[in-house]
N, C-alpha and C. Protein backbone atom coordinates (compact mmCIF):
# COMPACT_ATOMS: atom_id res chain seq x y z
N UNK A 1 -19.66 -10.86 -9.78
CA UNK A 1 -18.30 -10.86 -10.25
C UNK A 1 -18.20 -10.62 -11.75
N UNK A 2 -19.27 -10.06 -12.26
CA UNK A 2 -19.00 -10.01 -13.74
C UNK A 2 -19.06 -8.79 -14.19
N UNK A 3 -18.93 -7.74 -13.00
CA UNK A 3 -18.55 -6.13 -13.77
C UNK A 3 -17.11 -6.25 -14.31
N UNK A 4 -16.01 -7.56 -13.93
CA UNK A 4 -14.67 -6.92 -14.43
C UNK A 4 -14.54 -8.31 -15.00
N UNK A 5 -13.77 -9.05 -16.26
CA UNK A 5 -13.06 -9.85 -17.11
C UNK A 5 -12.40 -10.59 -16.39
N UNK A 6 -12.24 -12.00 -16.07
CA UNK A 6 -11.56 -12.77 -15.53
C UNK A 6 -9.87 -12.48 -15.36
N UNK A 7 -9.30 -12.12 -16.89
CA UNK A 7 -7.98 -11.52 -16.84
C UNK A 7 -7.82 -10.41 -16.07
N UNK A 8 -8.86 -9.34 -15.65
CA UNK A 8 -9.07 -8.09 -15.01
C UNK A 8 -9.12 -8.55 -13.41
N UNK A 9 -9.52 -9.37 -13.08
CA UNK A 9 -10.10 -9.90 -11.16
C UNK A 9 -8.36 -10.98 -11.63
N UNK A 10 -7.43 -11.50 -12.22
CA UNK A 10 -6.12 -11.74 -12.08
C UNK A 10 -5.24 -10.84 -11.74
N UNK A 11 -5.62 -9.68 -12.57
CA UNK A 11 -4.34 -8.50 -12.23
C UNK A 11 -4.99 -7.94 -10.62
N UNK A 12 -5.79 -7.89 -10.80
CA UNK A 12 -6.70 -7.02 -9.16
C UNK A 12 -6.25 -8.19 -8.00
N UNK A 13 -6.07 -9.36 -8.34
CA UNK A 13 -6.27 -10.00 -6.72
C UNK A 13 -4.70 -10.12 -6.82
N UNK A 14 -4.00 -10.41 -8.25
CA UNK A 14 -2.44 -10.86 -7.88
C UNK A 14 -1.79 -9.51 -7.57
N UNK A 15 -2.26 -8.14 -7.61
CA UNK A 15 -1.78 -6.89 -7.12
C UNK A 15 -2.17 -6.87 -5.91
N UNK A 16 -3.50 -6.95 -4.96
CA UNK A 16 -3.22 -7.48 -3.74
C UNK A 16 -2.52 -8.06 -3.22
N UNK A 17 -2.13 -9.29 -3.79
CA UNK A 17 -1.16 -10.19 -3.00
C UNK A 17 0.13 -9.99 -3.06
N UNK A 18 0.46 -9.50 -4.09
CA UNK A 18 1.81 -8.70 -4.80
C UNK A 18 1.87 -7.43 -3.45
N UNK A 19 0.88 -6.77 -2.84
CA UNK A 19 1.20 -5.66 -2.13
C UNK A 19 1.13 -6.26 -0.43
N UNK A 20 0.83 -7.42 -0.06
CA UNK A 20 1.02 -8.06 0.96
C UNK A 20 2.07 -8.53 1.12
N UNK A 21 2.72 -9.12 0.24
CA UNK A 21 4.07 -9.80 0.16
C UNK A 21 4.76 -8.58 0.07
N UNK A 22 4.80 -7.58 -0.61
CA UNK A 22 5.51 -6.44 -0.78
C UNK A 22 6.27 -6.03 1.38
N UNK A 23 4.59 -5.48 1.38
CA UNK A 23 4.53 -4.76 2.90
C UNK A 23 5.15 -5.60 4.04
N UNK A 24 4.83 -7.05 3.92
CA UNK A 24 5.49 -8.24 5.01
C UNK A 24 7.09 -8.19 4.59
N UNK A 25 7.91 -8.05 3.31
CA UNK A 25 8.89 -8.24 3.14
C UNK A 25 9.81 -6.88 3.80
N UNK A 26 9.16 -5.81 3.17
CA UNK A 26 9.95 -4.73 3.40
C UNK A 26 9.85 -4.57 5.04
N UNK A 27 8.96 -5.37 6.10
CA UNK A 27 8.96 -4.82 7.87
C UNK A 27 10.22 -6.01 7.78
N UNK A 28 9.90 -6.54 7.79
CA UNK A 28 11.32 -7.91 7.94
C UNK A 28 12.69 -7.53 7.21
N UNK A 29 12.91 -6.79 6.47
CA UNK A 29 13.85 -5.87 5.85
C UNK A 29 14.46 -5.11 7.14
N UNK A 30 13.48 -4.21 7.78
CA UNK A 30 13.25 -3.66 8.17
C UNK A 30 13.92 -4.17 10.13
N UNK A 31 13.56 -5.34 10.11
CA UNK A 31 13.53 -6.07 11.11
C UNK A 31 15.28 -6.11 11.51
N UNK A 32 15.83 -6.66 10.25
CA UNK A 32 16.96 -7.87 9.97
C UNK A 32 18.23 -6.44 9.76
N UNK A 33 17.76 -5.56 9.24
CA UNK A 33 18.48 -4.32 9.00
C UNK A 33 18.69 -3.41 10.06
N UNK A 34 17.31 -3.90 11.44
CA UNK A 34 17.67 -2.54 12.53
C UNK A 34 17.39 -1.28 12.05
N UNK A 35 16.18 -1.49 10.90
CA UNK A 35 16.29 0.60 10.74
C UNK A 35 14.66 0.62 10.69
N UNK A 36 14.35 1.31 11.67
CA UNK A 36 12.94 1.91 11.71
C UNK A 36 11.96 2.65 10.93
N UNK A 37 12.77 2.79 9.78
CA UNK A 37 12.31 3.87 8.57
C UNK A 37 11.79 2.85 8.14
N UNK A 38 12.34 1.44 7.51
CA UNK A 38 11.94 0.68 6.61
C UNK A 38 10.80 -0.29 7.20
N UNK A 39 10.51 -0.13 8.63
CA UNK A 39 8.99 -0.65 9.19
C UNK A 39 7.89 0.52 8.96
N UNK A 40 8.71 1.85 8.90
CA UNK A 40 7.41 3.04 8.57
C UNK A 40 7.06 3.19 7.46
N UNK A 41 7.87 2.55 6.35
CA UNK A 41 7.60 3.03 5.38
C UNK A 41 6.64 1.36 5.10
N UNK A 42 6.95 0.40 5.48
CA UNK A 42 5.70 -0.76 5.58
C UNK A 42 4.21 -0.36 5.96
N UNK A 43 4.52 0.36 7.53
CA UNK A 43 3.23 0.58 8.01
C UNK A 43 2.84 1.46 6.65
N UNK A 44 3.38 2.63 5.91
CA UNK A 44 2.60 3.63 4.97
C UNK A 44 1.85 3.18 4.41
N UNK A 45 2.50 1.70 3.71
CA UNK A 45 1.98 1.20 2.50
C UNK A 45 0.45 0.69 2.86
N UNK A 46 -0.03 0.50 3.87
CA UNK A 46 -1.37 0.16 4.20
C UNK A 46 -2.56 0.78 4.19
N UNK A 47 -2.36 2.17 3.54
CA UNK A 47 -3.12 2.92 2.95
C UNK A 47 -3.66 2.48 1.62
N UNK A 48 -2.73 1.89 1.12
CA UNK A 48 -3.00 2.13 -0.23
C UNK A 48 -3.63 0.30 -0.20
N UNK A 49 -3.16 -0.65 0.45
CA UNK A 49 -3.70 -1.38 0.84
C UNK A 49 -4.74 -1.91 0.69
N UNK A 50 -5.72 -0.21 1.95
CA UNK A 50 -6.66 -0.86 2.16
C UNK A 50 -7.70 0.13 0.93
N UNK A 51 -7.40 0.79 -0.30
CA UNK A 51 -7.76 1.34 -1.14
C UNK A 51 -7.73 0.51 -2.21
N UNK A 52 -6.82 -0.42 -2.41
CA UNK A 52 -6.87 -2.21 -3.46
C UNK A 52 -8.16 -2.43 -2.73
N UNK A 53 -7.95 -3.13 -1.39
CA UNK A 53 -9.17 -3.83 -1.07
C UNK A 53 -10.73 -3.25 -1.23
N UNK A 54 -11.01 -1.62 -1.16
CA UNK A 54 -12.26 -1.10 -1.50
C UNK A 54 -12.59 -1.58 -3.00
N UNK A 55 -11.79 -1.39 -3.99
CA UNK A 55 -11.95 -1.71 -4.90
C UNK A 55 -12.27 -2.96 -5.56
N UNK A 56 -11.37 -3.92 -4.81
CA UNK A 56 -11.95 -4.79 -5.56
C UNK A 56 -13.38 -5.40 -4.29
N UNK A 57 -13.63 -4.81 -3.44
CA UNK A 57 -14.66 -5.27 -3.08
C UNK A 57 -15.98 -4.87 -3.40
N UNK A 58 -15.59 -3.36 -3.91
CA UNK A 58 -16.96 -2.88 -4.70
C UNK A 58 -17.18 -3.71 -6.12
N UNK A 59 -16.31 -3.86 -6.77
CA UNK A 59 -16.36 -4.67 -8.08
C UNK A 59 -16.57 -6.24 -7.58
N UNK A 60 -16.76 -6.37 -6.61
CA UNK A 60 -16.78 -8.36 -6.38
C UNK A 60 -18.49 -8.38 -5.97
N UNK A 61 -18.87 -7.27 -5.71
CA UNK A 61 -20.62 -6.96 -5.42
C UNK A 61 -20.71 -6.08 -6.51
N UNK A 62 -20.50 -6.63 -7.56
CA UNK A 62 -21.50 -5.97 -8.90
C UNK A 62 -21.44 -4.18 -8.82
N UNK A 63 -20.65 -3.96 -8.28
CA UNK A 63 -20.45 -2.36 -8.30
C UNK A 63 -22.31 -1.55 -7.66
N UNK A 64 -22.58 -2.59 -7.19
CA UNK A 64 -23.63 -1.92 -6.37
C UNK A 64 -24.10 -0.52 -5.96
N UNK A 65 -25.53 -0.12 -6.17
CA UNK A 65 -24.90 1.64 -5.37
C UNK A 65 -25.05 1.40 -3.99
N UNK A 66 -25.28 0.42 -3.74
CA UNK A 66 -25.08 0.69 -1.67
C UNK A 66 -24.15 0.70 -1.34
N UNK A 67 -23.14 0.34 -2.54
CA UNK A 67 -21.57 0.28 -1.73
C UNK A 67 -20.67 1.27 -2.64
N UNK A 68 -21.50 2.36 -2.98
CA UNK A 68 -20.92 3.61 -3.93
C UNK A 68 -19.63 4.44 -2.82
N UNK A 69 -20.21 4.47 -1.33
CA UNK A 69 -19.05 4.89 -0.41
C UNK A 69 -18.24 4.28 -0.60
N UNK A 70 -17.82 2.98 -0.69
CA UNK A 70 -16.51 2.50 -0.90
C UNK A 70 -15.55 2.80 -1.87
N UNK A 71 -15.98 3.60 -3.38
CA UNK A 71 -15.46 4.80 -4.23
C UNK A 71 -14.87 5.88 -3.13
N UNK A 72 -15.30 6.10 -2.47
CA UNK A 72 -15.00 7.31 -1.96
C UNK A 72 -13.97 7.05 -1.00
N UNK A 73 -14.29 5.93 0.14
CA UNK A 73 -13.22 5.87 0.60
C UNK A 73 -11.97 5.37 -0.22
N UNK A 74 -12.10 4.53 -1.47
CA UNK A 74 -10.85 4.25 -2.11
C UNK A 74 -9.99 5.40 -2.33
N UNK A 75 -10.88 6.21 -2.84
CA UNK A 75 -10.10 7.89 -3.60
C UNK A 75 -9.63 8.14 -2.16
N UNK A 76 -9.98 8.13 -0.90
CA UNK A 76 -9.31 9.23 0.33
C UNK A 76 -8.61 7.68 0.54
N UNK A 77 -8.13 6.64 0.91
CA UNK A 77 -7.40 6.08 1.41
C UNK A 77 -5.92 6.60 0.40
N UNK A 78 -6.70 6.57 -1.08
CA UNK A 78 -5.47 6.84 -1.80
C UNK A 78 -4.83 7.68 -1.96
N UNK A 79 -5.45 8.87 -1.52
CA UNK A 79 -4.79 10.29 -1.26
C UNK A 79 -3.97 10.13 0.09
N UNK A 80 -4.25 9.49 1.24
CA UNK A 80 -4.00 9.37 2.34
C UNK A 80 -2.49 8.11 2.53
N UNK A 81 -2.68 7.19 1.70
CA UNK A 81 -1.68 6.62 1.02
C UNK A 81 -0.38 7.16 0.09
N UNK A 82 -0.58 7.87 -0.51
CA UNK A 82 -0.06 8.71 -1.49
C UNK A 82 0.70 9.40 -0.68
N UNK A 83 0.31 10.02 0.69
CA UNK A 83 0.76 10.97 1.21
C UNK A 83 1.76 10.18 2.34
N UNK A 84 1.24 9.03 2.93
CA UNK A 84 2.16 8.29 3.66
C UNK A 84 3.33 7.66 3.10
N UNK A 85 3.15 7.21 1.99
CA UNK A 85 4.56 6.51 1.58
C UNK A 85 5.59 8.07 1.08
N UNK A 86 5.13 8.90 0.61
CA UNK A 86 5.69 10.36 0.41
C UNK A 86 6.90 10.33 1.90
N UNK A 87 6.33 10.64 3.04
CA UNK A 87 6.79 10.95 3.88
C UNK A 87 7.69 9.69 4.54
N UNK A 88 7.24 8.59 4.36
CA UNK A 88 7.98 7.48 4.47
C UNK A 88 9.28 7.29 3.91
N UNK A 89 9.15 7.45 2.63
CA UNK A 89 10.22 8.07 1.16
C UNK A 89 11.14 8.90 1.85
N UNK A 90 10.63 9.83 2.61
CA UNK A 90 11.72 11.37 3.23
C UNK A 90 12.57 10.56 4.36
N UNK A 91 11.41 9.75 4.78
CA UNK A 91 12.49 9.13 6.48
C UNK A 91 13.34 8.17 5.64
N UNK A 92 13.21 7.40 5.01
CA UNK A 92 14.07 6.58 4.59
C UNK A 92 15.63 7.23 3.82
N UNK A 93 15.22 8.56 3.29
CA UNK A 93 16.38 9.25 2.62
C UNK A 93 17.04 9.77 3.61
N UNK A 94 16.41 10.64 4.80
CA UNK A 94 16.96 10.89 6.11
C UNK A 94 17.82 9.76 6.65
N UNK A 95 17.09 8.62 7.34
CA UNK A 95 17.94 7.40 7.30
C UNK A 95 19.32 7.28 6.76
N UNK A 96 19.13 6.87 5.05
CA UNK A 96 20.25 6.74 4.90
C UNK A 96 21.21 7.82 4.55
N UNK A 97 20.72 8.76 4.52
CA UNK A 97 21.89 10.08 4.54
C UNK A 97 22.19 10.21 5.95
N UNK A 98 21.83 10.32 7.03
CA UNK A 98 22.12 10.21 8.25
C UNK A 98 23.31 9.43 8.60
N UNK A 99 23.11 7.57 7.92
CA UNK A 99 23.66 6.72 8.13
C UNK A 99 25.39 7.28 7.31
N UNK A 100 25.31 7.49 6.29
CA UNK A 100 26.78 8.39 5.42
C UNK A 100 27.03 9.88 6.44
N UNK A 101 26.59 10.26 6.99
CA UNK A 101 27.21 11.18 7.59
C UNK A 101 28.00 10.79 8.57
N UNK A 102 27.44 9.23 9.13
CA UNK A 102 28.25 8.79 10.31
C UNK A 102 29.54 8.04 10.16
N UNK A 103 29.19 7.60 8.76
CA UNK A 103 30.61 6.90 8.36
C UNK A 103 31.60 7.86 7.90
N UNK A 104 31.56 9.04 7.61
CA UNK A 104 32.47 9.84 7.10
C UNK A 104 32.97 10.29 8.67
């Protein structure tokens, strides 16, 4: 645990938890609101998720090279992330432009 600064493994684990609470709030949003966009755009966020968690698990084992793949999958979860909340973003604008077309 001593490749990253104690203040550094605060921001890394309270941004995990910050993105759990995030993802649980917005499906229950999601829930309580009746709109299916705002559970897809929850499920998206679990890309990026599980690209926090590579990270700080390579840095919690000394940045090891046996666990140099876990670089790699961070970079493709995060591209793969990047790309899900994107499209998540579109359903949710669909959504609510959908939803104003019906009230007019």
């Amino acid at each position: 645990m001593h490749s990253l600064s104690i203040p550094t493994w605060i921001v890394h684990i309270s941004s995990v938890i910050e993105w759990i609470v995030a993802i649980w709030l917005i499906w229950r949003y999601g829930e309580i609101k009746g709109d299916r966009a705002w559970k897809w755009f929850a499920l998206a966020m679990l890309p990026a998720f599980v690209s926090a968690m590579c990270a700080c698990t390579w840095h919690f084992f000394e940045n090891i090279k046996s666990l140099e793949w876990l670089v790699t999958l961070q970079a493709a979860t995060t591209v793969l992330g990047n790309s899900t909340l994107c499209l998540a973003a579109w359903g949710l604008w669909r959504s609510s432009h959908s939803e104003k077309l019906e009230e007019n």
